[in-house]
N, C-alpha and C. Protein backbone atom coordinates (compact mmCIF):
# COMPACT_ATOMS: atom_id res chain seq x y z
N UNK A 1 4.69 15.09 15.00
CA UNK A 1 4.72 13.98 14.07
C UNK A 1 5.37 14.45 12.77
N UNK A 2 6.04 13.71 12.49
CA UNK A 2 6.94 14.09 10.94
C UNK A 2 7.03 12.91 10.06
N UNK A 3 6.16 12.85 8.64
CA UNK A 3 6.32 12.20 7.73
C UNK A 3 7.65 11.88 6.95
N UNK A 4 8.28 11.10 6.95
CA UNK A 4 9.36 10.83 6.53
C UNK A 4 9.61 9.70 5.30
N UNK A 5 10.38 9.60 3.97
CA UNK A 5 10.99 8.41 3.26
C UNK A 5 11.37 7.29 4.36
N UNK A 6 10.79 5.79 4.08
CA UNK A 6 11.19 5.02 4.95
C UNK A 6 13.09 4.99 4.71
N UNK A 7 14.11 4.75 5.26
CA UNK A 7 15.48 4.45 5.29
C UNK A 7 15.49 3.04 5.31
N UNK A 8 16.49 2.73 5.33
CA UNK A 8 17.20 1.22 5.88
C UNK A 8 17.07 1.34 7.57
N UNK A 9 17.78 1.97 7.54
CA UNK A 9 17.88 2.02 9.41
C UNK A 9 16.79 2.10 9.85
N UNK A 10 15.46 2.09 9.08
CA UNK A 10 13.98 2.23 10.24
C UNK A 10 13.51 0.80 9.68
N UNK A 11 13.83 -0.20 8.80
CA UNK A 11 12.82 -1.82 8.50
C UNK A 11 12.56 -2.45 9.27
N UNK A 12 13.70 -2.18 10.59
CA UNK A 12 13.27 -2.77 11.85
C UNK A 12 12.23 -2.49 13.14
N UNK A 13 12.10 -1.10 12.89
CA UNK A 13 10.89 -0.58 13.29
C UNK A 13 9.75 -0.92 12.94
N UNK A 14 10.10 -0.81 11.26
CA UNK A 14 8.85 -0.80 10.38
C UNK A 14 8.01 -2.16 10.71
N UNK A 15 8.81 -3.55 10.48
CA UNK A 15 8.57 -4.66 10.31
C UNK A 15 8.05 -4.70 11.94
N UNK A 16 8.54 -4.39 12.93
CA UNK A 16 7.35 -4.08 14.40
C UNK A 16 5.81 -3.73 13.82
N UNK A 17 6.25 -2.35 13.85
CA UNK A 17 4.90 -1.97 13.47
C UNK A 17 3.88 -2.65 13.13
N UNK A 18 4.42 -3.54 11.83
CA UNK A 18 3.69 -4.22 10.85
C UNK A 18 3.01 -5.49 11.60
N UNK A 19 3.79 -5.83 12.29
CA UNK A 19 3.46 -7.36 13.36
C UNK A 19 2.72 -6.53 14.05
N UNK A 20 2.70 -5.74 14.93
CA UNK A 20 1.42 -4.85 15.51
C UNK A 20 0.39 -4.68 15.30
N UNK A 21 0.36 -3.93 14.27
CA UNK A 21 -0.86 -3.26 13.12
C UNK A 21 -1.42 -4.21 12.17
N UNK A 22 -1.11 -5.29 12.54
CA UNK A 22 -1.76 -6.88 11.98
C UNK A 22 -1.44 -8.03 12.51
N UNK A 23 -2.16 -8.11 14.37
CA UNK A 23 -1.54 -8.90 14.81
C UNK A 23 -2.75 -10.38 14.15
N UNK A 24 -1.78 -11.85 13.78
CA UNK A 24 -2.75 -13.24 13.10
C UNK A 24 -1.90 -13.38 11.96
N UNK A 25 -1.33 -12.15 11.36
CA UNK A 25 -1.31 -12.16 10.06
C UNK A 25 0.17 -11.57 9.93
N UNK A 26 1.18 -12.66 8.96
CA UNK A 26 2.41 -12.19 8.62
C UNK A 26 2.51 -11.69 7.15
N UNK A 27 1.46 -11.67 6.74
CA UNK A 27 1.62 -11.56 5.50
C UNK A 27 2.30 -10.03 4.78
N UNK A 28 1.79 -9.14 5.53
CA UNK A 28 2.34 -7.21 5.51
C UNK A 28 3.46 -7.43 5.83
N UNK A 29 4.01 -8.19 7.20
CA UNK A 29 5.80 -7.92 7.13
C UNK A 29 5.82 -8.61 6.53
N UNK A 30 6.03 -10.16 5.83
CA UNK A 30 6.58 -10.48 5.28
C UNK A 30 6.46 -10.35 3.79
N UNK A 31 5.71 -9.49 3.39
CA UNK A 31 5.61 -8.80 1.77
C UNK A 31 6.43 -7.73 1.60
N UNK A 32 7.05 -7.06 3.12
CA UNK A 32 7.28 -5.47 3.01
C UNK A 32 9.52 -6.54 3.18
N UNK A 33 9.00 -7.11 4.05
CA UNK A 33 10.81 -7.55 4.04
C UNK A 33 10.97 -8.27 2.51
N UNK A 34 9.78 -9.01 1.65
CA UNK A 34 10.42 -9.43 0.23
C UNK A 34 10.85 -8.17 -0.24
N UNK A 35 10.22 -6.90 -0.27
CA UNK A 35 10.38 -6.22 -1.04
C UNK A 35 11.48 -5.72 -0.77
N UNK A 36 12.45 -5.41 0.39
CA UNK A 36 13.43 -4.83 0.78
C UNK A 36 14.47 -5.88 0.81
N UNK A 37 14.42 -7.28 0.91
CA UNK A 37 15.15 -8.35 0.79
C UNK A 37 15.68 -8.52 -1.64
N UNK A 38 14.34 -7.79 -1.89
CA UNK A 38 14.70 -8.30 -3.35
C UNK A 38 15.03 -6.69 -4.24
N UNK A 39 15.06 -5.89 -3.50
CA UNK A 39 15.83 -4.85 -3.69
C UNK A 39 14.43 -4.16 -4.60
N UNK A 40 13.30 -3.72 -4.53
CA UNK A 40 12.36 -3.60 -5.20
C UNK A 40 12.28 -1.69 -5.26
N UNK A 41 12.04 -1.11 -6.06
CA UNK A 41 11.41 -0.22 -6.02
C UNK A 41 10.18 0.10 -5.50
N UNK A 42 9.62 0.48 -4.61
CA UNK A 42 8.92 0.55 -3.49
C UNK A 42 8.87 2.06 -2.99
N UNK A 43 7.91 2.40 -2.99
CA UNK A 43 7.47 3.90 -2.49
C UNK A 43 7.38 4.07 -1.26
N UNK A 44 8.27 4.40 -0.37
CA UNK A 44 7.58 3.75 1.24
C UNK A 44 8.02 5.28 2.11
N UNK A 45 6.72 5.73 2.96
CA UNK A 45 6.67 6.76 3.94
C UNK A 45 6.31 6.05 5.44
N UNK A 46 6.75 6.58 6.42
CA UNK A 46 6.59 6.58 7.38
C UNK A 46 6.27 8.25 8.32
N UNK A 47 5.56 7.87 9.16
CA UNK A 47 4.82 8.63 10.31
C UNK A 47 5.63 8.60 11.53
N UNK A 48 6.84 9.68 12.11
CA UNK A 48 7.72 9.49 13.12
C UNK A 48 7.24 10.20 14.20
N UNK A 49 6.67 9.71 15.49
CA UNK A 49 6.61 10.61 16.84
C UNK A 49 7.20 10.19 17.73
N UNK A 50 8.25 10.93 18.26
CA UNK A 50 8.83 11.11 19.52
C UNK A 50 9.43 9.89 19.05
N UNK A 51 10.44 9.55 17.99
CA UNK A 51 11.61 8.49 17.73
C UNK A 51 10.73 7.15 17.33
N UNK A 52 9.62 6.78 17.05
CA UNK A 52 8.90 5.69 16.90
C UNK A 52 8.04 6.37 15.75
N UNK A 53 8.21 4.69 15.08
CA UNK A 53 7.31 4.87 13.75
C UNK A 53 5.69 4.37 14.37
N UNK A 54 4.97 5.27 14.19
CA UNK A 54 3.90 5.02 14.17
C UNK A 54 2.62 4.42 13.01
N UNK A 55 3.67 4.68 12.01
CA UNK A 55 2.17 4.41 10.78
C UNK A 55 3.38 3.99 9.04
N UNK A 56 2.63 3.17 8.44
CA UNK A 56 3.75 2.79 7.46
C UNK A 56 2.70 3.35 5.76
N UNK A 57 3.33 3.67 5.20
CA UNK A 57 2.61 2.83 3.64
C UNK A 57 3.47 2.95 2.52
N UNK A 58 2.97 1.65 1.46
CA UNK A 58 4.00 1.67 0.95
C UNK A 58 3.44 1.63 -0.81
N UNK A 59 3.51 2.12 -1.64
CA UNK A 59 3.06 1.84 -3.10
C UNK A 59 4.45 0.64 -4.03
N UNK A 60 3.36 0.01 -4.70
CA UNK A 60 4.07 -0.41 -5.46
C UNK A 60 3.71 -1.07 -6.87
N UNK A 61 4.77 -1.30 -7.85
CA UNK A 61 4.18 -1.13 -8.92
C UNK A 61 2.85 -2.07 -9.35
N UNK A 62 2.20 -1.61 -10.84
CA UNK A 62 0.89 -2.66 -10.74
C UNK A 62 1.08 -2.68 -12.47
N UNK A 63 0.59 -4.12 -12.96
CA UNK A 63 0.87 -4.09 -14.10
C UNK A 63 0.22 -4.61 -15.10
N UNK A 64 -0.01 -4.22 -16.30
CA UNK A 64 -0.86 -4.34 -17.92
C UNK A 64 0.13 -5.63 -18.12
N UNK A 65 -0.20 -6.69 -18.48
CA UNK A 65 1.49 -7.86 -18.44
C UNK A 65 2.51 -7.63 -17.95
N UNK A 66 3.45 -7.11 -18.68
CA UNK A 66 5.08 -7.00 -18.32
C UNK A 66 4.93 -5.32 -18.40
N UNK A 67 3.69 -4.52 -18.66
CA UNK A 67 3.74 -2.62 -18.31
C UNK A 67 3.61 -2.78 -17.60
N UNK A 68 4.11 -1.87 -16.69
CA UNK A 68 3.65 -1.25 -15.66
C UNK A 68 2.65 -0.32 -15.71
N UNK A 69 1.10 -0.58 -15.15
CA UNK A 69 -0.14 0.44 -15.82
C UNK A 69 -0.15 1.29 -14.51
N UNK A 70 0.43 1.47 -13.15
CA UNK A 70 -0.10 2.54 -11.62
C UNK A 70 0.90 1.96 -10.80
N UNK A 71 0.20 1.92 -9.41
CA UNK A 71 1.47 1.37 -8.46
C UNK A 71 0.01 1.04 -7.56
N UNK A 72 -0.03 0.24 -7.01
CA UNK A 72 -0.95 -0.11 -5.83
C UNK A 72 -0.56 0.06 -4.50
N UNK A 73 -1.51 0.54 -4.06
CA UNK A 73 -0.99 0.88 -2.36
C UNK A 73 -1.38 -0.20 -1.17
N UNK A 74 0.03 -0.74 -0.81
CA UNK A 74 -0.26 -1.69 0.30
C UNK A 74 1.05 -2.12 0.54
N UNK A 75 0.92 -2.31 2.31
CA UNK A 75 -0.04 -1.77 3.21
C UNK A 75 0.01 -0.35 3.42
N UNK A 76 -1.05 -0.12 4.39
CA UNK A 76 -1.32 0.77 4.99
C UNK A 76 -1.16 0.52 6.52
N UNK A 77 -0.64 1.03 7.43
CA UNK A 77 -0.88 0.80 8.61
C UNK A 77 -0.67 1.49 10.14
N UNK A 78 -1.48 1.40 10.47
CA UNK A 78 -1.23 2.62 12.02
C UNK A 78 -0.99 1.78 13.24
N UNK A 79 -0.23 2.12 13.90
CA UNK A 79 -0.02 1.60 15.59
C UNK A 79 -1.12 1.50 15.82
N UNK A 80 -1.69 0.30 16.72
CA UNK A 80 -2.75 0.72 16.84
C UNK A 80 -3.50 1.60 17.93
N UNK A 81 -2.34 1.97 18.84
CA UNK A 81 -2.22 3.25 20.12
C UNK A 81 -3.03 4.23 19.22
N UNK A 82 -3.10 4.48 18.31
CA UNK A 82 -2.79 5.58 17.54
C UNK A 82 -3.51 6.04 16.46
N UNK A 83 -4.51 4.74 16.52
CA UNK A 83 -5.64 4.87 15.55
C UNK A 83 -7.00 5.92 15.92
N UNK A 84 -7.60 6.38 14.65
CA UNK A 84 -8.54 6.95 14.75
C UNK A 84 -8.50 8.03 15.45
N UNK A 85 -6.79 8.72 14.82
CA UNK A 85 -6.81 9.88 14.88
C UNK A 85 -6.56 10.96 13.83
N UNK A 86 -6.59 10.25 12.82
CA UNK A 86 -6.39 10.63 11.54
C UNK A 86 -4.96 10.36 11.12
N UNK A 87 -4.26 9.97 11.85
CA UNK A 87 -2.72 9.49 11.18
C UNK A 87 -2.61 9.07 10.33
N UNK A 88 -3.33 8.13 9.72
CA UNK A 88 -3.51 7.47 8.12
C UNK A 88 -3.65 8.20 7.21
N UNK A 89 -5.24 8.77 7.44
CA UNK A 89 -5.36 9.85 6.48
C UNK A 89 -4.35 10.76 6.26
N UNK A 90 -3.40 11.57 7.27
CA UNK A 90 -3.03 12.41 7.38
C UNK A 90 -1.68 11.48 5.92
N UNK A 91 -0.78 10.54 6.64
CA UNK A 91 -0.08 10.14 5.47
C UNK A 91 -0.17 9.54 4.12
N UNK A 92 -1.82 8.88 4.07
CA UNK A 92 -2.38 8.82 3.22
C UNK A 92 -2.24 10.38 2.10
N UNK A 93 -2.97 11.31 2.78
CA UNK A 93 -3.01 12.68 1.88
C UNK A 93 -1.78 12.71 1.40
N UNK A 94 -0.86 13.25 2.44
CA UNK A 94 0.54 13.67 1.71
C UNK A 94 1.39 12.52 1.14
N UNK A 95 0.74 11.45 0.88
CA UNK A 95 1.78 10.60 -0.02
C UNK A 95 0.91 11.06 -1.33
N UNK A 96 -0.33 10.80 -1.42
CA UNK A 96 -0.65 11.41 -2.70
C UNK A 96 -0.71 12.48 -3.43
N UNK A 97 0.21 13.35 -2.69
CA UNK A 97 0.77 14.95 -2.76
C UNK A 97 2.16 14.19 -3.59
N UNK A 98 2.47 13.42 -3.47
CA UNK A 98 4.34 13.34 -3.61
C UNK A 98 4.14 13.19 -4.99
N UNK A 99 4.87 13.48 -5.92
CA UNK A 99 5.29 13.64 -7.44
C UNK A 99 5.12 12.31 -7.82
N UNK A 100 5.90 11.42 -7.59
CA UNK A 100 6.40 9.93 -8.10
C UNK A 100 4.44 9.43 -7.61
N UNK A 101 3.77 9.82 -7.06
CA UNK A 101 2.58 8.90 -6.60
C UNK A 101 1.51 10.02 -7.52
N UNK A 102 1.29 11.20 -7.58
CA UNK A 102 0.22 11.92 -8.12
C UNK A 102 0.52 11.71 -9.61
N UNK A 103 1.82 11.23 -10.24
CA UNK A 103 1.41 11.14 -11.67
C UNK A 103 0.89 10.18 -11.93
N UNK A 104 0.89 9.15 -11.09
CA UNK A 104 -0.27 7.73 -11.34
C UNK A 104 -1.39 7.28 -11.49
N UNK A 105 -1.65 6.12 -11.92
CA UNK A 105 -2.85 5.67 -11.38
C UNK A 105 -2.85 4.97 -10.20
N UNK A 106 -3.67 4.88 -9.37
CA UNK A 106 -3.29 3.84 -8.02
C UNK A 106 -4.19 3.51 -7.94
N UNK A 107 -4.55 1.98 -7.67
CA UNK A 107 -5.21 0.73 -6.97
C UNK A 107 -4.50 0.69 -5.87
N UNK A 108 -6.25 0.39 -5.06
CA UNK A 108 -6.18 -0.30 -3.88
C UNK A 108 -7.31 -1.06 -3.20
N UNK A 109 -6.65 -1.99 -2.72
CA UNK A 109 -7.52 -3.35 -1.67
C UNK A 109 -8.00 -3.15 -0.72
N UNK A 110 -9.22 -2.57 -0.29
CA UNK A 110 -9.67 -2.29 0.35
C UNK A 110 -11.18 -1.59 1.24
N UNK A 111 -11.41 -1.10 1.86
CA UNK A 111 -12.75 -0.54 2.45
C UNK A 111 -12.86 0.28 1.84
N UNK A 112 -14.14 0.43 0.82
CA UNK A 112 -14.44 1.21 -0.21
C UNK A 112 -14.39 2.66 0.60
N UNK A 113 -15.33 2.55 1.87
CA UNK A 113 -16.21 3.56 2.92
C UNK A 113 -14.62 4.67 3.22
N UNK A 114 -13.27 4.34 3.57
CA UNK A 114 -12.17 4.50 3.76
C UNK A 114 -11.92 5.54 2.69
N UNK A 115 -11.10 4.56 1.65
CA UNK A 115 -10.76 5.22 0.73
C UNK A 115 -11.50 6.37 -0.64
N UNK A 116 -12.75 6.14 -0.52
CA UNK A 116 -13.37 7.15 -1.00
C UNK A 116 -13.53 8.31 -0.70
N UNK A 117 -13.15 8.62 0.57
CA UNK A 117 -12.66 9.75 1.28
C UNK A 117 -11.78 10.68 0.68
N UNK A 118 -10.86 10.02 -0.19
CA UNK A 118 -9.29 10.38 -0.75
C UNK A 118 -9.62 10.69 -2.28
N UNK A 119 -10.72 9.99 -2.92
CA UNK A 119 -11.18 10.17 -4.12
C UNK A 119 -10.89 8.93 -5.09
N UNK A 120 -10.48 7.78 -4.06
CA UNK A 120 -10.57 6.48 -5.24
C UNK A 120 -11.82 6.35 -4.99
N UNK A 121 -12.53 5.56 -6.89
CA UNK A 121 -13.40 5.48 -6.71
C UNK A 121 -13.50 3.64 -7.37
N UNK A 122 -14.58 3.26 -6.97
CA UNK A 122 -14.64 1.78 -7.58
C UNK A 122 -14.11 1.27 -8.93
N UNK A 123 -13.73 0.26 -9.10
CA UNK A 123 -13.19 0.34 -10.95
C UNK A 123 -13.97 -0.66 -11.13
N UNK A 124 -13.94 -0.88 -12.37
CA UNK A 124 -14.78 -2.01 -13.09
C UNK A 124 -13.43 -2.54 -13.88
N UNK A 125 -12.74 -2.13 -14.08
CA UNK A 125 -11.23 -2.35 -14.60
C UNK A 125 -10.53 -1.91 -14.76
N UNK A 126 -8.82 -2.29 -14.44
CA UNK A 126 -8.52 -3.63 -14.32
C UNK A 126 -9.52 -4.48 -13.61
N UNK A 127 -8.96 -5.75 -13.40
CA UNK A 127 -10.02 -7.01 -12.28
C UNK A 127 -8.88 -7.06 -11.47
N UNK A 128 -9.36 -7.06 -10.28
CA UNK A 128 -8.10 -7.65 -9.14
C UNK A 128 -8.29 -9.23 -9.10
N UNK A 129 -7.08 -9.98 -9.53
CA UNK A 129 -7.03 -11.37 -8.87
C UNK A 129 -7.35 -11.78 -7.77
N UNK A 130 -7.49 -10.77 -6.82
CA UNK A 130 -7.96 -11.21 -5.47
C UNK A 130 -9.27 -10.95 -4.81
N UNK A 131 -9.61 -9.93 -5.59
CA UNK A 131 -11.22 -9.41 -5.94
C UNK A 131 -12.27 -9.74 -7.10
N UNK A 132 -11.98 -10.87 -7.74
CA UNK A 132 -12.77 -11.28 -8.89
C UNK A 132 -13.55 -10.02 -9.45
N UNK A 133 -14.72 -9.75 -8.09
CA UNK A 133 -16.26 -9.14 -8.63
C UNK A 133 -15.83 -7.62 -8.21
N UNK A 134 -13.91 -7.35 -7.84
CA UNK A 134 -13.86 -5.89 -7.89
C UNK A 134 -14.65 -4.91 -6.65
N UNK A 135 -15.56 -5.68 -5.76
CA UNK A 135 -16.21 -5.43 -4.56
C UNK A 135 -15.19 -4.35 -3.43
N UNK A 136 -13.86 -4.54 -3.54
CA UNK A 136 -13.15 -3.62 -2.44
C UNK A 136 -11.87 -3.03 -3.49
N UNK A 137 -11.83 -3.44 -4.42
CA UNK A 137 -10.98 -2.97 -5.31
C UNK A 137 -11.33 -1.58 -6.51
N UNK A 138 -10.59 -0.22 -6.06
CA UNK A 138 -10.80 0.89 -5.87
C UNK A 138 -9.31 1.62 -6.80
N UNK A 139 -9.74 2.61 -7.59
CA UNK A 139 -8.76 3.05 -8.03
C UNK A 139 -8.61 4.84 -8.07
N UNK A 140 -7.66 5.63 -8.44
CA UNK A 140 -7.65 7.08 -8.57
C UNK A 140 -7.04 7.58 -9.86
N UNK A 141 -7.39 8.14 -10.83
CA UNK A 141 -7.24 8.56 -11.69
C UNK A 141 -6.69 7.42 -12.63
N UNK A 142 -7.62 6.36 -12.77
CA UNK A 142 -7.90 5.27 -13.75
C UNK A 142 -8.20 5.40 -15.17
N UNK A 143 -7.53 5.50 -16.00
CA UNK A 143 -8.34 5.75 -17.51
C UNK A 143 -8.37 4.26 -18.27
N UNK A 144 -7.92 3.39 -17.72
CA UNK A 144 -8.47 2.22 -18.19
C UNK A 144 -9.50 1.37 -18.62
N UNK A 145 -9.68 1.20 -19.58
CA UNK A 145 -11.34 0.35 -20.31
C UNK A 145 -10.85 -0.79 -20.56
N UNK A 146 -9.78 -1.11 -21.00
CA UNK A 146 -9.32 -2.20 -21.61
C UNK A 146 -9.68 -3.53 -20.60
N UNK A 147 -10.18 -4.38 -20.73
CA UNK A 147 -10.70 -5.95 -19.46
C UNK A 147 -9.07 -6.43 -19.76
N UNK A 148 -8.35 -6.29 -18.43
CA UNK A 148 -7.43 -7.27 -18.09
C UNK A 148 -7.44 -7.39 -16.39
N UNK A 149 -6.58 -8.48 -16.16
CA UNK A 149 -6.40 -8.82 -14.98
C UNK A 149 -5.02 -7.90 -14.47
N UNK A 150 -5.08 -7.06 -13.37
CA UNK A 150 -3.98 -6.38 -12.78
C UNK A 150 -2.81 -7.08 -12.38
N UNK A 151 -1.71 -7.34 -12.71
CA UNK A 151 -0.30 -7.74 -11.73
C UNK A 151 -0.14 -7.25 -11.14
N UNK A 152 0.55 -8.06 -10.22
CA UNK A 152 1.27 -7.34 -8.46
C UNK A 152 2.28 -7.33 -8.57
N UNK A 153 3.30 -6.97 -7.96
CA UNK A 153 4.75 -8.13 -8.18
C UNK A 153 5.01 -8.88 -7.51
N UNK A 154 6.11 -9.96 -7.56
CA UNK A 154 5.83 -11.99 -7.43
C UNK A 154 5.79 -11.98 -5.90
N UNK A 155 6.39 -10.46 -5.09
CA UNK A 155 6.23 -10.86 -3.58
C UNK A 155 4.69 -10.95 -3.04
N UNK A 156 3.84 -10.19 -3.82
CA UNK A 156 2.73 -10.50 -3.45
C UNK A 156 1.47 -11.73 -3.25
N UNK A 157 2.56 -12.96 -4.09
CA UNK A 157 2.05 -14.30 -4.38
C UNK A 157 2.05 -14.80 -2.66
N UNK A 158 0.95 -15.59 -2.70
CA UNK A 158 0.36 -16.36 -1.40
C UNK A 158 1.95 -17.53 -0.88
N UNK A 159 2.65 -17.71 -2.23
CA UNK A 159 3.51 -18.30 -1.48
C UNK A 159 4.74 -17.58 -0.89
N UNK A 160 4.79 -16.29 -1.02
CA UNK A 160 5.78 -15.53 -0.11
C UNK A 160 5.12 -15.30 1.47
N UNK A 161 4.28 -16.28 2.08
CA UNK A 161 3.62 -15.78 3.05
C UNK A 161 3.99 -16.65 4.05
N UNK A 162 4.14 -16.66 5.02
CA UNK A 162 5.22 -17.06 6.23
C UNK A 162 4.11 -18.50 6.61
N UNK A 163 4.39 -19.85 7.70
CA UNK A 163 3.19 -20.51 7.78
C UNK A 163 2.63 -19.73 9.04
């Protein structure tokens, strides 16, 4: 298995994957093609075995108004052949090894039980718009006190979401 920068030549893989690793729900490919459709800065690794992407994730920025305060991580996602073997974790770790991601802060949406593993720990703030009471919303090296509401960027709005 070899962790790799996602390319151009793998979105078509990727965007599989993504329909895979969330089958009901278009919302992961079609957040991960806005972002590559609107030319976004986007942190994105992939998990390669034997010529197939097995596992995706992608950071991206998160924001104080118009600052940029971290980058939030999403998605995350494993084949699901392939789960619960630590493949996540495994690209989980080494993305938060990578330069451009360890000088951050990072939020993320998700299973507290998961990611506390990695050392995010609950925030009380920012507030996630999508987490009001902050219940799965988790951050890593947060120095924020200030009460505001976190930005995403606009691909993450409910109306970039396929019917």
């Amino acid at each position: 298995m070899k962790i790799r920068k996602l390319t151009s030549e793998n979105y078509a893989k990727t965007y599989a994957l993504l329909r895979q690793a969330f089958p009901g729900s278009t919302f992961e490919v079609q957040l991960v093609e806005n972002f590559h459709n609107n030319g976004k800065a986007v942190h994105e690794w992939v998990c390669i075995h034997t010529n197939k992407i097995i596992a995706y994730v992608a950071f991206s920025n998160a924001y104080n108004g118009t600052d940029v305060c971290g980058l939030h991580l999403a998605p995350l996602a494993v084949k699901q052949e392939f789960r619960k073997r630590g493949i996540g974790e495994e690209l989980l770790r080494f993305t938060l090894r990578q330069d451009v991601i360890k000088l951050n802060t990072i939020f993320v949406l998700g299973d507290p039980r998961f990611y506390q593993k990695f050392g995010f720990e609950p925030c009380d703030t920012p507030i996630c718009p999508f987490d009001k009471k902050n219940e799965h919303f988790l951050s890593i090296r947060n120095n924020t006190d200030s009460k505001f509401t976190v930005g995403y960027e606009p691909e993450f709005n409910l109306s970039h979401r396929l019917p």
